[in-house]
N, C-alpha and C. Protein backbone atom coordinates (compact mmCIF):
# COMPACT_ATOMS: atom_id res chain seq x y z
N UNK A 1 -24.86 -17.10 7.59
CA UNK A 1 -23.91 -16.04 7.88
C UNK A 1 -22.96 -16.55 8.95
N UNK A 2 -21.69 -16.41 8.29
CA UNK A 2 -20.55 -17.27 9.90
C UNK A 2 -19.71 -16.28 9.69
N UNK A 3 -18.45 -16.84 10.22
CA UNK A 3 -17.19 -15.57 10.25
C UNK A 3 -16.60 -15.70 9.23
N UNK A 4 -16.22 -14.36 9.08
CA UNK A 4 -15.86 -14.22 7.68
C UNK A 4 -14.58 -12.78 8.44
N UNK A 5 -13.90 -12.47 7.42
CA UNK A 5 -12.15 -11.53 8.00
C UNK A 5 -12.13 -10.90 6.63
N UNK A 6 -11.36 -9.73 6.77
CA UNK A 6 -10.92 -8.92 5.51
C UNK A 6 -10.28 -8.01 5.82
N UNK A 7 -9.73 -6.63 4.60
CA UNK A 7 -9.02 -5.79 5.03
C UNK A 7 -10.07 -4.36 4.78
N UNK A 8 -9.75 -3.43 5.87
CA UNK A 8 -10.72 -2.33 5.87
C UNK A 8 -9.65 -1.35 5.62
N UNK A 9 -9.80 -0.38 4.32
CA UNK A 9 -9.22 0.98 4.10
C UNK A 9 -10.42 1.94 4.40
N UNK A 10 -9.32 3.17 5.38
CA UNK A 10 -10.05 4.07 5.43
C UNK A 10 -9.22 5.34 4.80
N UNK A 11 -9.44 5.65 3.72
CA UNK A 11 -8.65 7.08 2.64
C UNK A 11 -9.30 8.25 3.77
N UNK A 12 -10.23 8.33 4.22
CA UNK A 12 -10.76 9.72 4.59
C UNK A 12 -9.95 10.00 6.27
N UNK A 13 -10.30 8.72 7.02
CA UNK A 13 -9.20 8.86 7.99
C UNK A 13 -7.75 8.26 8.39
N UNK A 14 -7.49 8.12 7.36
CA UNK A 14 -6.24 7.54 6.94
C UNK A 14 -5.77 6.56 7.88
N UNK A 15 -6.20 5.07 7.43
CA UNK A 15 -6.08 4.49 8.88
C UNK A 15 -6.82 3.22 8.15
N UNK A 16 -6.18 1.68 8.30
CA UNK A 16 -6.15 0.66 7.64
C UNK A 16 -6.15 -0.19 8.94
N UNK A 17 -6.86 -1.87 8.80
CA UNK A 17 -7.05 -2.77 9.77
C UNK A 17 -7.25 -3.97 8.95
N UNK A 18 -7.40 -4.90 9.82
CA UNK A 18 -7.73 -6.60 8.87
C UNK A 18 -8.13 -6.59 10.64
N UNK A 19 -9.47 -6.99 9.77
CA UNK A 19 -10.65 -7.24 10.71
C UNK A 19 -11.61 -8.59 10.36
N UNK A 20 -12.34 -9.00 11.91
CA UNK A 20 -12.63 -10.39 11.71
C UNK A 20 -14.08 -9.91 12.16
N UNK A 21 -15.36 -10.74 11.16
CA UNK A 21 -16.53 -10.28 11.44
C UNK A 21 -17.84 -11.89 11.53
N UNK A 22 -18.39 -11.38 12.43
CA UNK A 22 -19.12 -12.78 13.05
C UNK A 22 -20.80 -12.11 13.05
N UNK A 23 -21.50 -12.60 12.58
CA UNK A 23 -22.64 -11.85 12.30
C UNK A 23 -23.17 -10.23 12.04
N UNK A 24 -22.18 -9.84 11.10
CA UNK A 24 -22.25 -8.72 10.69
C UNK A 24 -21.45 -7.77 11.79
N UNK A 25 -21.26 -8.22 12.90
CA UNK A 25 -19.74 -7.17 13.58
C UNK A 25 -18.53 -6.99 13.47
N UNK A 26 -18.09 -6.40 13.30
CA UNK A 26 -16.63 -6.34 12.81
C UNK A 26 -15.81 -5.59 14.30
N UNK A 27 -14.71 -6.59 14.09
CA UNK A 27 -13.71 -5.85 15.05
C UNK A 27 -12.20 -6.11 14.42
N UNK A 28 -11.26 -5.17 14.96
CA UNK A 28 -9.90 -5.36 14.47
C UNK A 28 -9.31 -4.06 14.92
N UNK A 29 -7.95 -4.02 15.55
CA UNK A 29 -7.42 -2.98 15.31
C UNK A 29 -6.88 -1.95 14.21
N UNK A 30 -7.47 -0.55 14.03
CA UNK A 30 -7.10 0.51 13.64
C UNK A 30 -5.36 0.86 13.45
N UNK A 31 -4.79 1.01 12.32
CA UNK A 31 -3.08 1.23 12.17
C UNK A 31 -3.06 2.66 11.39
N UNK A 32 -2.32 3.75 11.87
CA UNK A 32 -2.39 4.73 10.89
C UNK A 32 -1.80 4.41 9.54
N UNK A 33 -2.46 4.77 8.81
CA UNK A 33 -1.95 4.39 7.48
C UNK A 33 -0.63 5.62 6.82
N UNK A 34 0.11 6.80 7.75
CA UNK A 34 0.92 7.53 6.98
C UNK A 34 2.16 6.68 7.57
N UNK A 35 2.85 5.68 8.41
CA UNK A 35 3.78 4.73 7.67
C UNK A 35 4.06 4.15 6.44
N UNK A 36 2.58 3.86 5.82
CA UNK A 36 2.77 3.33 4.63
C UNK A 36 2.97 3.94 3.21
N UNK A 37 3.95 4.03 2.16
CA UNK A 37 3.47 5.35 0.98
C UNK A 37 3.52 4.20 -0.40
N UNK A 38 3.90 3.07 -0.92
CA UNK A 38 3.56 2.08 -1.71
C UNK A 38 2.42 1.07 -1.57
N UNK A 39 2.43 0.61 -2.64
CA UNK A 39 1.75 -0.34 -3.31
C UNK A 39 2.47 -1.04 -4.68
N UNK A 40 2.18 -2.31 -4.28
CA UNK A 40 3.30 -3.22 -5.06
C UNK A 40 2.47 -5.02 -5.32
N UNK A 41 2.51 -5.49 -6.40
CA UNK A 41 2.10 -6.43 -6.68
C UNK A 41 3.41 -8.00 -5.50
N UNK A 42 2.99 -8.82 -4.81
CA UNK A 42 3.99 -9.94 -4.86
C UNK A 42 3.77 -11.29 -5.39
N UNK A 43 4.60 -11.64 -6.39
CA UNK A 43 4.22 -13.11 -6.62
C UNK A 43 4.85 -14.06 -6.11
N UNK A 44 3.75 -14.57 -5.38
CA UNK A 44 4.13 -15.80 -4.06
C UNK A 44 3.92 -16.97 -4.36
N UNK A 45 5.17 -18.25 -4.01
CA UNK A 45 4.66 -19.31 -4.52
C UNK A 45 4.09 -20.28 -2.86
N UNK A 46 3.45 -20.38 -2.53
CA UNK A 46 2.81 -20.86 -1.58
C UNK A 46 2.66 -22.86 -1.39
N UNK A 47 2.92 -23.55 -0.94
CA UNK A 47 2.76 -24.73 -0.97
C UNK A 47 2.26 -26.04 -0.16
N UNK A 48 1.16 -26.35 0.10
CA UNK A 48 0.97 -26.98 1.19
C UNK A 48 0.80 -28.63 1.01
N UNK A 49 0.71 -29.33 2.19
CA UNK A 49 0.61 -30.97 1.81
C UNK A 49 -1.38 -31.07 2.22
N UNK A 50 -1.51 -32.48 1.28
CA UNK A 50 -2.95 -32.54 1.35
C UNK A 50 -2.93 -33.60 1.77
N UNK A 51 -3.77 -34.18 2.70
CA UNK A 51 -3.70 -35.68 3.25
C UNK A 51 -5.14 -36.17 2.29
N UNK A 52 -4.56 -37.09 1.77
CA UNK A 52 -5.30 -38.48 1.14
C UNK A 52 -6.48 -39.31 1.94
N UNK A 53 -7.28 -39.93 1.28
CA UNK A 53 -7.85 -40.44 2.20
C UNK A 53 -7.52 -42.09 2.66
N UNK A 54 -6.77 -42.49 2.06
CA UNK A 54 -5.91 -43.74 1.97
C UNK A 54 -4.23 -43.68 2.61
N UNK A 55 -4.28 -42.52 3.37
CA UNK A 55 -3.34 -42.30 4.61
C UNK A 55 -1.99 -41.23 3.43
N UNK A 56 -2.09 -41.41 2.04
CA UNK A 56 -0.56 -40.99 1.65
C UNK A 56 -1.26 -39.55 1.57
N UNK A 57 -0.31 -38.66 1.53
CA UNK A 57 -0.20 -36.72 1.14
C UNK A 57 0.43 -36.60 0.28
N UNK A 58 0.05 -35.56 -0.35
CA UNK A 58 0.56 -35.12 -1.57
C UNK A 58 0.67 -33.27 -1.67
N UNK A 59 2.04 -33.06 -2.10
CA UNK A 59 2.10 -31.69 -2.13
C UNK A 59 2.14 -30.76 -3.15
N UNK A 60 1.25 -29.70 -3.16
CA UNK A 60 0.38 -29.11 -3.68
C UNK A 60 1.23 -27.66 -3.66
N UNK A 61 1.33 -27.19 -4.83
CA UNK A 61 1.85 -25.99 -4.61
C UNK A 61 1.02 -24.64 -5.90
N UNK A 62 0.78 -23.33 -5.61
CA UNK A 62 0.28 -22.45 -5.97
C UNK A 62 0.89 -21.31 -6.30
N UNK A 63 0.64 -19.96 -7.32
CA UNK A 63 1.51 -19.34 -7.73
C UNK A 63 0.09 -18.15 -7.10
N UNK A 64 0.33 -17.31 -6.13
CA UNK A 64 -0.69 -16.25 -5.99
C UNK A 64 -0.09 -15.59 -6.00
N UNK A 65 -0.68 -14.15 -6.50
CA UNK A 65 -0.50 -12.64 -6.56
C UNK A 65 -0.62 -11.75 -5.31
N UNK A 66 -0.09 -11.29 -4.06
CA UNK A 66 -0.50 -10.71 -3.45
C UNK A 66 -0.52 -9.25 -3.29
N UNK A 67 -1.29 -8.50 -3.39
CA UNK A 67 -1.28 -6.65 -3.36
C UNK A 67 -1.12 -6.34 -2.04
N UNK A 68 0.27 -5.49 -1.56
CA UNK A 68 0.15 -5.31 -0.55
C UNK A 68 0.68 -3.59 -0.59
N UNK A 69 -0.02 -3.05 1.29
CA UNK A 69 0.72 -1.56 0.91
C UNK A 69 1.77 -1.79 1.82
N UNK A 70 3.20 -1.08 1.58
CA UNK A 70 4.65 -1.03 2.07
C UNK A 70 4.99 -0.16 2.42
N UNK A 71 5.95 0.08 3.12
CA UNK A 71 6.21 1.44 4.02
C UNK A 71 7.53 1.48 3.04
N UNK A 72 8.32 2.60 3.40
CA UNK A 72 9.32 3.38 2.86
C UNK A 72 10.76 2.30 1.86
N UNK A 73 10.68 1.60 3.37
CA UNK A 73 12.08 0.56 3.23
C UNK A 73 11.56 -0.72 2.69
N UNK A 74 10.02 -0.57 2.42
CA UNK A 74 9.22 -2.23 1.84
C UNK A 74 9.63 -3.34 2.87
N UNK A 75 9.97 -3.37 4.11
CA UNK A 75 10.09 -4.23 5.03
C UNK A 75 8.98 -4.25 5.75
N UNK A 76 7.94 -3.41 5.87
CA UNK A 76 6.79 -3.81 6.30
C UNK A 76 6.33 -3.80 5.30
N UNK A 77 5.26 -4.92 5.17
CA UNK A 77 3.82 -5.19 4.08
C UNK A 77 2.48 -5.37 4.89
N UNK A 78 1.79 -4.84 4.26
CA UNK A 78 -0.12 -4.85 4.98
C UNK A 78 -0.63 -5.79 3.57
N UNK A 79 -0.75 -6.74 3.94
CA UNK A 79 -1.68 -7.73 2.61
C UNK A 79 -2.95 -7.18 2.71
N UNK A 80 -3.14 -6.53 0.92
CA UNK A 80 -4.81 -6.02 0.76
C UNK A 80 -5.63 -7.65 0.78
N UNK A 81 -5.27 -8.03 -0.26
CA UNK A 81 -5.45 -9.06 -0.92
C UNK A 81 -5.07 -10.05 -1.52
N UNK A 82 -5.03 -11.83 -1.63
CA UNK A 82 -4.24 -12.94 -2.36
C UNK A 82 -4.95 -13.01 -4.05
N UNK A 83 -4.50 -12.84 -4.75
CA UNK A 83 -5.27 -12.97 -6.05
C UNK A 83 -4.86 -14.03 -7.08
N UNK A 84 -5.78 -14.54 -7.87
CA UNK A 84 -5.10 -15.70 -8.29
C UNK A 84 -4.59 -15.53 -9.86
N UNK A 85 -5.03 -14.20 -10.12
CA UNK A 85 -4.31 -13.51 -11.56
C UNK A 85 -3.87 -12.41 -11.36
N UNK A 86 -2.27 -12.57 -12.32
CA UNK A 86 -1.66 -10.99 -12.23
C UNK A 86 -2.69 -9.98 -12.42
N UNK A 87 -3.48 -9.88 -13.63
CA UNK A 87 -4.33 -8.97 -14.63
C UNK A 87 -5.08 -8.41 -13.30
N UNK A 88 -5.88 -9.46 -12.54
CA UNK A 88 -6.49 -9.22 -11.25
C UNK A 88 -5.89 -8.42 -10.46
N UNK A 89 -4.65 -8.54 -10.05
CA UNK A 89 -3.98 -8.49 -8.67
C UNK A 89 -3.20 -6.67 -9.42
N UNK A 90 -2.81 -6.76 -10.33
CA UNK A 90 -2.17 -5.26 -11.14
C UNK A 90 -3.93 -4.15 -11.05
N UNK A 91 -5.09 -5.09 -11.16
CA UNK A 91 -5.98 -3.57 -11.25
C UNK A 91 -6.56 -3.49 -10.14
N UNK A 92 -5.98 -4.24 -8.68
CA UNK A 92 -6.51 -4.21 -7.39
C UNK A 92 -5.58 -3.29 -7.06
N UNK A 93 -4.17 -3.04 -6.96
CA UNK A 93 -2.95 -2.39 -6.94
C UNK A 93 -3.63 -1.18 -7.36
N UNK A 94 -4.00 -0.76 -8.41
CA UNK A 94 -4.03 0.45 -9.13
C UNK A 94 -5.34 0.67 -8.39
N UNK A 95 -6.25 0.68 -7.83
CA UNK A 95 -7.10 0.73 -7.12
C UNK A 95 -7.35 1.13 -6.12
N UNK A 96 -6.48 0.55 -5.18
CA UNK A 96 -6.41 0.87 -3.80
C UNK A 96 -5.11 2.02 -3.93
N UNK A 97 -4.13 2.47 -4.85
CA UNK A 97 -3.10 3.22 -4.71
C UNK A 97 -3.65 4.48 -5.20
N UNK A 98 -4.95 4.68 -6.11
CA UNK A 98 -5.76 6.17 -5.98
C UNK A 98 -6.44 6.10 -4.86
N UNK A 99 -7.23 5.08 -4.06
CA UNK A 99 -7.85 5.31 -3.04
C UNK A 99 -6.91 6.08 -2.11
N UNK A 100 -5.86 5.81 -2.12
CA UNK A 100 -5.10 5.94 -0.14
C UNK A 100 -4.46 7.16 -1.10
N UNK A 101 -3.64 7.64 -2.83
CA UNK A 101 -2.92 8.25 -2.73
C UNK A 101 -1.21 7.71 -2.54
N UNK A 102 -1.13 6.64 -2.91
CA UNK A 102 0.19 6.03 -3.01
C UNK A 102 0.28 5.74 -4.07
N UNK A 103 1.98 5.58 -4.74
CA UNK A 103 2.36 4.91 -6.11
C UNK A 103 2.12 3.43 -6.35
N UNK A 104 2.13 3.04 -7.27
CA UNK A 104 2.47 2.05 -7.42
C UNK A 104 4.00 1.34 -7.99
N UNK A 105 4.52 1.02 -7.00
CA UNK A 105 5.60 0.25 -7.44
C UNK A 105 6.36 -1.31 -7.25
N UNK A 106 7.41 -1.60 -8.15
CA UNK A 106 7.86 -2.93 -7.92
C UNK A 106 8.65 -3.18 -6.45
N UNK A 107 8.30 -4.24 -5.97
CA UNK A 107 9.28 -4.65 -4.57
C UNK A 107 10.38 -4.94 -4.60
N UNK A 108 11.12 -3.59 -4.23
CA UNK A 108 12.72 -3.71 -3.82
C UNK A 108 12.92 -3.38 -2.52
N UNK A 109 12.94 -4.43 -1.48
CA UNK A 109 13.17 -4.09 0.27
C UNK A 109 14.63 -3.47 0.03
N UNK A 110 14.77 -2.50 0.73
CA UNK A 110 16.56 -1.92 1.18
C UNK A 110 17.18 -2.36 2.12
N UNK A 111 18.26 -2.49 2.02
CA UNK A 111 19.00 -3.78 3.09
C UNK A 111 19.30 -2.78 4.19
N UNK A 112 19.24 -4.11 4.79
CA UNK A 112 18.51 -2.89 6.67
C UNK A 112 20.51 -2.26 6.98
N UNK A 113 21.31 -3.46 6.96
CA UNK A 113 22.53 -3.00 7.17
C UNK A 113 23.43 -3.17 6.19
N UNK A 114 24.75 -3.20 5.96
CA UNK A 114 25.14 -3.52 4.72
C UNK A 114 25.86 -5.52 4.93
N UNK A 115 26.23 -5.75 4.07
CA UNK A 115 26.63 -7.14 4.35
C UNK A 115 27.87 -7.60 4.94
N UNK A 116 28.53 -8.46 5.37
CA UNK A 116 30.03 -8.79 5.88
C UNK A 116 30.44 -9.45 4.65
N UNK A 117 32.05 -9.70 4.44
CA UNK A 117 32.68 -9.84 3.54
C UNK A 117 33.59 -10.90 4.16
């Protein structure tokens, strides 16, 4: 048993954390969860370098699904979860959006100001 982290929903007291746990204790700060009213699939392409054992790296890149819940303007995101299939990551979405009581929808952030010309 070592450390291990995750995300904690609470539907009954409405109130969400990503918490880090080290022999079965958990700690993390508490966020009210009525900022947030979505849920939305993101597909992220993620990419990192791998060092070789013969000194060269090589870069490695990944296509994950992430479910996250979003507040009004989708400029904040709370990552539930990274998933490594849509099929996965669409019935984690639908999941956690009857738990809390949010829709599910596609990510369109609203532009905070308008643009210059």
């Amino acid at each position: 048993m070592g450390y291990t982290g995750g995300v904690e929903l609470d539907a009954e007291g409405k109130r969400l954390r990503e918490y880090s746990a080290l022999f079965g204790l958990r700690w993390g700060a508490w966020q009210p969860s009525e900022k947030f009213k979505h849920v939305s699939v993101l597909h992220v392409r993620r990419s990192r370098t791998v060092q070789g054992r013969a000194g060269g790296s090589t870069a490695v890149q990944e296509l994950n699904h992430d479910v996250c819940i979003l507040n009004g303007t989708h400029r904040k995101k709370f990552l539930v979860k990274s998933c490594d299939t849509t099929t996965e990551a669409e019935g984690l979405a639908i999941d956690v959006a009857l738990k809390l009581g949010y829709d599910v929808v596609r990510f369109a952030p609203q532009p905070i100001r308008e643009r210059r010309r």
